[in-house]
Protein backbone atom coordinates (compact mmCIF):
# COMPACT_ATOMS: atom_id res chain seq x y z
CA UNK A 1 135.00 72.87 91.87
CA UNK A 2 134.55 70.35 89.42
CA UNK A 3 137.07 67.73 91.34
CA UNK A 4 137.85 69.21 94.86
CA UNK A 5 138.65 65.74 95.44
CA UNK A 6 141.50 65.41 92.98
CA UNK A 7 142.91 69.30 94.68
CA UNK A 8 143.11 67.85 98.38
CA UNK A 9 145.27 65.07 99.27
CA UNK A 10 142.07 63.74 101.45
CA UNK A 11 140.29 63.22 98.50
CA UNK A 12 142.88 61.50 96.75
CA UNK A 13 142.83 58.71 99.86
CA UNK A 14 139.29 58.41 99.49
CA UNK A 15 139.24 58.18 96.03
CA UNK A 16 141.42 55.35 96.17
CA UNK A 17 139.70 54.06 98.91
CA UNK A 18 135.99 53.71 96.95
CA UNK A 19 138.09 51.97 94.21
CA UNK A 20 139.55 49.70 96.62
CA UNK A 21 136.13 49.27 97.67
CA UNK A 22 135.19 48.73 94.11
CA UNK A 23 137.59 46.08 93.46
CA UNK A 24 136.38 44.32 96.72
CA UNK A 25 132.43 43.80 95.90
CA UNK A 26 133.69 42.79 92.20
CA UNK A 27 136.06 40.26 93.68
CA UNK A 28 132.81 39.31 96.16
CA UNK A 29 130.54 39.09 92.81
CA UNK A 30 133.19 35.83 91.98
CA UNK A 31 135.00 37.25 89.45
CA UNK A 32 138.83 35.81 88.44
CA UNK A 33 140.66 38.73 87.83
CA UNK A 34 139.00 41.38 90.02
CA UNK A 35 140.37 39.21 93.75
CA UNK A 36 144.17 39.40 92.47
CA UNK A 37 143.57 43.75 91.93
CA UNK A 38 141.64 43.83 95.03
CA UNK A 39 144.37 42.85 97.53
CA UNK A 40 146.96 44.90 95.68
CA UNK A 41 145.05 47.93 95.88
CA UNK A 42 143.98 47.18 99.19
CA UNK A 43 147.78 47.67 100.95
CA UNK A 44 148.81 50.21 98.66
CA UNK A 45 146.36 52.67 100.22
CA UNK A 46 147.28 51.33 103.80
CA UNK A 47 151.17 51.74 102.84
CA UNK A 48 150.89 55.41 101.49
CA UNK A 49 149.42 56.26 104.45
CA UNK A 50 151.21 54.70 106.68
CA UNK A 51 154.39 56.43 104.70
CA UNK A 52 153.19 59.34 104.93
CA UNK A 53 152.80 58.99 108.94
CA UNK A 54 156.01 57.29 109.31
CA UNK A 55 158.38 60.03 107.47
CA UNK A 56 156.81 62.23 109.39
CA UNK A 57 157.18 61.07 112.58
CA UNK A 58 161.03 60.06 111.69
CA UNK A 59 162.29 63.51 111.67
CA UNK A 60 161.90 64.56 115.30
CA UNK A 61 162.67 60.91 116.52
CA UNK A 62 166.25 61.24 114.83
């Protein structure tokens, strides 16, 4: 109870999905670090999922 969000996969998108977030309004703020993080995060939340989707739907399709 103390991290359900950590214990379901869902959570673990949206976690990384508020620190994408994060890294967004710091990179907005003007900072010179933060924008290079931001759009590396950004895809690697789009790619896991979109991994996750694909190997999935590869299976039945072979």
């Amino acid at each position: 109870m103390s991290n359900p969000l950590v214990t379901t996969v869902n959570g673990r998108v949206r976690a990384v999905a508020l620190v994408s977030v994060l890294a967004l309004g710091l990179a907005a703020c003007g900072q010179g670090d933060v924008p290079l993080a931001s759009p590396t995060t950004a895809p690697s939340t789009t790619s896991t999922a979109a991994e996750t989707t694909t190997t999935t739907e590869a299976p039945p399709v072979t």
